[in-house]
Protein backbone atom coordinates (compact mmCIF):
# COMPACT_ATOMS: atom_id res chain seq x y z
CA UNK A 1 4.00 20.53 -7.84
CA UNK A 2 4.29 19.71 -12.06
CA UNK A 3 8.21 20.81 -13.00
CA UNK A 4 6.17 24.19 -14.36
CA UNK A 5 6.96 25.52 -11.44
CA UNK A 6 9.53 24.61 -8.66
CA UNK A 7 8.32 25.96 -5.33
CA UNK A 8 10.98 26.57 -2.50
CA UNK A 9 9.59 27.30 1.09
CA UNK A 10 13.23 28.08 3.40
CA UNK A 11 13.57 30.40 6.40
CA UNK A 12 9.92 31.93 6.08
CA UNK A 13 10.53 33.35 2.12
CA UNK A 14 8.78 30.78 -0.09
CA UNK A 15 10.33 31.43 -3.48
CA UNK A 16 8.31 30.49 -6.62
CA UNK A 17 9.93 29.69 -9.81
CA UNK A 18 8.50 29.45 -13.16
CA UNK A 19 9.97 26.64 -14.90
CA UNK A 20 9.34 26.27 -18.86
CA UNK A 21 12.98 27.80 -20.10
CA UNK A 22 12.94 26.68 -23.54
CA UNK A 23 9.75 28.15 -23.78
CA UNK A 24 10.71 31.33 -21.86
CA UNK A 25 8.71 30.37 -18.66
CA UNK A 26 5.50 31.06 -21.27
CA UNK A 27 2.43 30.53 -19.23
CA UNK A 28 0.07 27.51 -20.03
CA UNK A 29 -3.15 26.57 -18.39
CA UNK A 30 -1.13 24.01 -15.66
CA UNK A 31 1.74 26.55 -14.85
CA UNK A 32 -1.50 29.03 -13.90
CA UNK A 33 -2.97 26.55 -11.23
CA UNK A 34 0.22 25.78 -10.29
CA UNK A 35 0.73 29.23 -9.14
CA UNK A 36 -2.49 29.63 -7.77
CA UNK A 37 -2.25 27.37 -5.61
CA UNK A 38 0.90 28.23 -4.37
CA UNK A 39 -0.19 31.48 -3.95
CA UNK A 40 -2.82 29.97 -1.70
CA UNK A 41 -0.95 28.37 -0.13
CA UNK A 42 1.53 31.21 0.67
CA UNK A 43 -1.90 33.20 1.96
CA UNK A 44 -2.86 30.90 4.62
CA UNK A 45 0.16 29.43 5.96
CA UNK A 46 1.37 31.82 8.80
CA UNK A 47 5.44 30.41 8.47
CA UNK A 48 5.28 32.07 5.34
CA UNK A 49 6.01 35.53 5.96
CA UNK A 50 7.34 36.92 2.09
CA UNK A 51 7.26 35.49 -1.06
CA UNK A 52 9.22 35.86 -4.33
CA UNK A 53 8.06 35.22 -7.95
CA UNK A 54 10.57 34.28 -10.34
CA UNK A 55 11.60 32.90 -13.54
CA UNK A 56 14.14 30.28 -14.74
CA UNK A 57 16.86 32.08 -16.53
CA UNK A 58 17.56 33.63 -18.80
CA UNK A 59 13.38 35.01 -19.15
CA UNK A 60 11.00 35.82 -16.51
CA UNK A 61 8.37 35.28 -18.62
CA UNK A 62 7.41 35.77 -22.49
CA UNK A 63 3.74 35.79 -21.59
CA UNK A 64 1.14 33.31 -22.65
CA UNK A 65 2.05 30.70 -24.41
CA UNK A 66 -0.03 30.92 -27.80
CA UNK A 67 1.34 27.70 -28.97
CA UNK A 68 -1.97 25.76 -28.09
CA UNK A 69 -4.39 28.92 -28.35
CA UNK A 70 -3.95 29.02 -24.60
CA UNK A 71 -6.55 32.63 -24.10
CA UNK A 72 -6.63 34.63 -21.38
CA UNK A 73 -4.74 32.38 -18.58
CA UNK A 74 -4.25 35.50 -16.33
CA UNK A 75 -7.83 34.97 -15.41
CA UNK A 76 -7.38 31.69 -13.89
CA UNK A 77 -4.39 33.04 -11.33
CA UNK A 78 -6.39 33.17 -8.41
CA UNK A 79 -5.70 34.77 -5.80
CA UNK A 80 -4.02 37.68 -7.74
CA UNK A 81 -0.37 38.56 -5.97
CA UNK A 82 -2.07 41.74 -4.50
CA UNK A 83 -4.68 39.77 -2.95
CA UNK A 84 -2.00 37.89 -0.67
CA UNK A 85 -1.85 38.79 2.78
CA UNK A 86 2.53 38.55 2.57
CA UNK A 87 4.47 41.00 0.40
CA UNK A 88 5.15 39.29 -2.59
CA UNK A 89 8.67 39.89 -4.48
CA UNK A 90 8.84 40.13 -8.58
CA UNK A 91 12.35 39.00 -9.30
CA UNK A 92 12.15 39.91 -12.97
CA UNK A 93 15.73 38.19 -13.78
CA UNK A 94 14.93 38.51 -17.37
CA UNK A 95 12.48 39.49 -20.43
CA UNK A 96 8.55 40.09 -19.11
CA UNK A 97 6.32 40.77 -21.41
CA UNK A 98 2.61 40.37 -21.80
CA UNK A 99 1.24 38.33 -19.21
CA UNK A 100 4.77 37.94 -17.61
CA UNK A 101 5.06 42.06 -16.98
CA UNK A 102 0.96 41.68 -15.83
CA UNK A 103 2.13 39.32 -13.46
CA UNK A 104 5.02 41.28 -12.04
CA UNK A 105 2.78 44.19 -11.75
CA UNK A 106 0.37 42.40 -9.50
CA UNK A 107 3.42 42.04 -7.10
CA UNK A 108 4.08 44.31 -4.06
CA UNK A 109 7.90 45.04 -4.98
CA UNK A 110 9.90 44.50 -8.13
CA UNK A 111 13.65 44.21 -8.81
CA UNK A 112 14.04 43.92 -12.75
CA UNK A 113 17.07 43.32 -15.01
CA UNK A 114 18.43 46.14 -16.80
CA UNK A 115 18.74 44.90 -20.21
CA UNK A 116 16.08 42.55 -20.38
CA UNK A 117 13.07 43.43 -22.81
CA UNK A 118 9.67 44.68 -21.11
CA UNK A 119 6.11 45.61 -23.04
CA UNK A 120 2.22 44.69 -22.60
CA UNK A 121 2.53 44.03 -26.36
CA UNK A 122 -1.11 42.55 -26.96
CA UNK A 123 -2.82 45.19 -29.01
CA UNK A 124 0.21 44.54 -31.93
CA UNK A 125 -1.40 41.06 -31.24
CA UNK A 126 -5.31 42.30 -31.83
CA UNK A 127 -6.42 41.84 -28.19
CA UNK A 128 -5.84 43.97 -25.10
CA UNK A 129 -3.85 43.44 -22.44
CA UNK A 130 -5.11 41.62 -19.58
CA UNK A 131 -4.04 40.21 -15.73
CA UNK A 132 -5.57 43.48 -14.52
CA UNK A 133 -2.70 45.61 -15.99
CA UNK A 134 -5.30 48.42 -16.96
CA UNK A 135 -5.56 48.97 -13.17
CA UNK A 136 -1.95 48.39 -12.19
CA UNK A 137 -0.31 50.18 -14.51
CA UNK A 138 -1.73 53.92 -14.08
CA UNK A 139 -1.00 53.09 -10.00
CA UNK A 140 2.58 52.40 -10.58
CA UNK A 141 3.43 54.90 -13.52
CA UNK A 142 0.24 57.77 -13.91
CA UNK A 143 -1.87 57.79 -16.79
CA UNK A 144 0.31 59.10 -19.58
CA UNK A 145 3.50 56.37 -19.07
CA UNK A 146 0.58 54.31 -18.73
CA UNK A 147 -1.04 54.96 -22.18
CA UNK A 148 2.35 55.49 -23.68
CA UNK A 149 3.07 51.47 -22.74
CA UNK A 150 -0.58 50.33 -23.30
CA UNK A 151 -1.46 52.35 -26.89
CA UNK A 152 1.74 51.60 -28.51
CA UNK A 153 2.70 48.08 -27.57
CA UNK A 154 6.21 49.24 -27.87
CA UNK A 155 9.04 47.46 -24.88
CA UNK A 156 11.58 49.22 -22.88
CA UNK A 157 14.62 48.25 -20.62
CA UNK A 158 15.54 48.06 -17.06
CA UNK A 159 16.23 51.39 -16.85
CA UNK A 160 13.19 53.18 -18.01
CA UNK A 161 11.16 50.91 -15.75
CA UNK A 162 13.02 52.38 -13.13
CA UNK A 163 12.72 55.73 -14.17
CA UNK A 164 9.16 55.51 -14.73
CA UNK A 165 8.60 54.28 -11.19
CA UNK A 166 7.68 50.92 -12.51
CA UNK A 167 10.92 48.91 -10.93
CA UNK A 168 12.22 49.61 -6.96
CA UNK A 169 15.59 48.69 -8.43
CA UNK A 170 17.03 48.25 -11.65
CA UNK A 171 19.93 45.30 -11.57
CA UNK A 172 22.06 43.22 -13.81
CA UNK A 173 20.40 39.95 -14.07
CA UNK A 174 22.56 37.67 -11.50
CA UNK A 175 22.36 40.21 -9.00
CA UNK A 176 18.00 40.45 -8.97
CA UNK A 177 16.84 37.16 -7.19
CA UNK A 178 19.90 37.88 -4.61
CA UNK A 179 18.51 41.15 -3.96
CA UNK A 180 14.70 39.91 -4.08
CA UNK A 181 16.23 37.77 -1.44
CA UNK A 182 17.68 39.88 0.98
CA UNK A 183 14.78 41.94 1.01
CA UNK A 184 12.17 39.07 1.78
CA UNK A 185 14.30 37.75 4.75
CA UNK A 186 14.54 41.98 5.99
CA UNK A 187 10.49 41.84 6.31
CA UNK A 188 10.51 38.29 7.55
CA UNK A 189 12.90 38.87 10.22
CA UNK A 190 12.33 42.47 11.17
CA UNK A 191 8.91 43.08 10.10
CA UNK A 192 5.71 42.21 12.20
CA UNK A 193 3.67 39.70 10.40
CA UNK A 194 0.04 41.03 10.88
CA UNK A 195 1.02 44.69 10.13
CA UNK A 196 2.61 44.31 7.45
CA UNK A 197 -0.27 42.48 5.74
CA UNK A 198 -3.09 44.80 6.94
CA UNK A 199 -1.09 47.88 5.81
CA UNK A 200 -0.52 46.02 2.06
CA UNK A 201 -4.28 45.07 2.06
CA UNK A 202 -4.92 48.85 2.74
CA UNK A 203 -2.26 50.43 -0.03
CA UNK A 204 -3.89 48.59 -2.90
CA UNK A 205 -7.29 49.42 -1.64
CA UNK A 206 -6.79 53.00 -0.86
CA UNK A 207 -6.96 54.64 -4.09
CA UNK A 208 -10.12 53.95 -3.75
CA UNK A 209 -10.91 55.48 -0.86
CA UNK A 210 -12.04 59.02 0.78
CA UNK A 211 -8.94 60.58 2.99
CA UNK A 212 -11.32 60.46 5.64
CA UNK A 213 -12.25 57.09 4.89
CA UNK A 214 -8.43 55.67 4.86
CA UNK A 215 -7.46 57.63 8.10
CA UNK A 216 -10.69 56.06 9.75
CA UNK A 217 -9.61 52.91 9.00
CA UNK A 218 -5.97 53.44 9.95
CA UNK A 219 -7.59 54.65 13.06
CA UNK A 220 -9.35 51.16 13.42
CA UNK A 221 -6.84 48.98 12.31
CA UNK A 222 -4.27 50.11 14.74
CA UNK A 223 -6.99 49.40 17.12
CA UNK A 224 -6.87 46.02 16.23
CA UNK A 225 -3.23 45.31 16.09
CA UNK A 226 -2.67 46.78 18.80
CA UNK A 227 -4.89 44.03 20.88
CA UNK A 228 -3.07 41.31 18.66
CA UNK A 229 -0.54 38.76 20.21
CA UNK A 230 2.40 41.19 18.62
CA UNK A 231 0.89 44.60 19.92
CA UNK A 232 1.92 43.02 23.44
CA UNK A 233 4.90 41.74 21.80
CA UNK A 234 6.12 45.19 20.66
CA UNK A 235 5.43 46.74 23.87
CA UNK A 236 7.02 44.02 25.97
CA UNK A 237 10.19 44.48 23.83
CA UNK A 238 10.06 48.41 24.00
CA UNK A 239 9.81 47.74 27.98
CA UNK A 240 12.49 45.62 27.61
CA UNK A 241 14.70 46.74 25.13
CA UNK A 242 15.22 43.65 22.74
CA UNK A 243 14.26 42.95 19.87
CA UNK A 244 10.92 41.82 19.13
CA UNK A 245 9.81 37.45 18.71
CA UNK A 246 7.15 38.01 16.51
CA UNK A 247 4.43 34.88 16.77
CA UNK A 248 1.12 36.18 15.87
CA UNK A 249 -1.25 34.65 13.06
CA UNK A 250 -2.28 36.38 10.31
CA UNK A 251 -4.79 33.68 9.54
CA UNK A 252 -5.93 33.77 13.40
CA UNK A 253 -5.96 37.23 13.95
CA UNK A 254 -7.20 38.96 10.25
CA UNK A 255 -10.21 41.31 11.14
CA UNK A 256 -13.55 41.12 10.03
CA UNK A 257 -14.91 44.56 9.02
CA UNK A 258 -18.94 45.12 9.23
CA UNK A 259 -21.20 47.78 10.09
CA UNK A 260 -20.95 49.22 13.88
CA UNK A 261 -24.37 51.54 14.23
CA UNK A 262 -24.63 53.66 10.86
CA UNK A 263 -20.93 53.82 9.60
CA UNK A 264 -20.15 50.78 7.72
CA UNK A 265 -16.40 50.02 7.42
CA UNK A 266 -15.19 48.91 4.57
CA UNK A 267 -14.24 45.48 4.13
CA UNK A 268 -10.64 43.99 4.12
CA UNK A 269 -11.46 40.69 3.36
């Protein structure tokens, strides 16, 4: 990996740090597919069980750095933090704005600094914001917060992103990677692998999905774990009354959704 960004696998949390600080970890072209393939990386490899996305202090990220008419880099992050099959962690230790606050929203969880600067500033900049924020946004904050953030341009603190259901905490900056922390090694260590990425998969898809068409597939999934090498692991430690070992394979064991008769289940893949 380039010194754009350090990547630290320890304990089953792989921690990725963006790493331009005099630029304010501003995203060029090489720091993009750097990322990606870290984040591919973090998808297939089963000892990975969480990962964290970070910044060098003091900035998370500024956004895309302009300085070389760089365009729209989010495109080329691939795959997108919601598209990996482990939670994934924003650690937003510091100002995110642009491409930097795009990239946080793609993430599962995010624990922000309270009096760092936040904004999808691009239409003071003539262009729109991108790195799918016109679909993350709305999720995390409903339509009017939404257009409020998008319309205007305008930033906001730690605090509001909290209030506005944007954050899951709100921190001073020292204390956000240490918390970002301790939650990835609670899912690692406590969490069942397989689960836990089937049941992410199926929160960012279900918005777009019937009730009946979620439940079936709740239904079906279940199903699935429940044949898996940890189903037999939970109910050998229930039996037993230990905690569980959890050793199943995400990679191994992710299901393959087609058509059974004339229902045709939608695809997780």
């Amino acid at each position: 990996m380039s010194s754009e960004l350090l990547v630290d696998v320890s304990a089953g949390i792989a921690v990725l740090t963006l790493n331009r600080p005099a630029q304010q970890n501003a995203v060029t072209p090489a720091m993009a597919a750097e990322l990606s393939a870290a984040l591919q990386r973090c998808d297939v490899e089963d000892a990975i069980r969480a990962v964290i996305i970070t910044g060098t202090a003091p900035a998370f990220c500024a956004g895309a750095d302009l300085s070389n008419r760089v365009g729209e880099v989010s495109a080329t992050i691939e795959p997108a933090p919601w598209r990996v099959r482990k939670p994934v962690i924003a650690a937003v230790n510091g100002h995110a704005v642009g491409i930097g606050l795009a990239l946080a929203l793609q993430c599962d969880l995010r624990y922000m600094a309270r009096d760092a600067v936040y904004g999808l500033n691009q239409v003071r900049r003539g262009v729109l914001a991108d790195g799918y924020a016109h679909w993350t946004l709305p999720r995390l904050v409903g339509m009017a917060n939404a257009a409020d953030i998008m319309l205007t341009g305008r930033t906001f603190d730690g605090d509001e992103a909290k209030a506005m259901g944007l954050a899951n905490g709100c921190l001073p900056a020292g204390e956000v990677l240490p918390t970002a922390l301790a939650i990835a090694h609670d899912i690692a260590n406590g969490a069942a692998p397989l689960p836990v990425a089937l049941s992410k998969r199926l929160l960012w898809e279900s918005l777009g999905m019937s009730p009946a068409m979620v439940g079936q597939l709740e239904t079906d999934l279940n199903e699935h774990v429940g044949k898996s090498i940890d189903g037999g692991e939970a109910m050998a430690a229930f039996r037993d009354r230990r905690q569980p070992n959890w050793t199943g394979s995400i990679s191994e064991e992710w299901p393959a959704w087609d058509s059974k008769g004339e229902k045709q289940r939608p695809s997780l893949d």
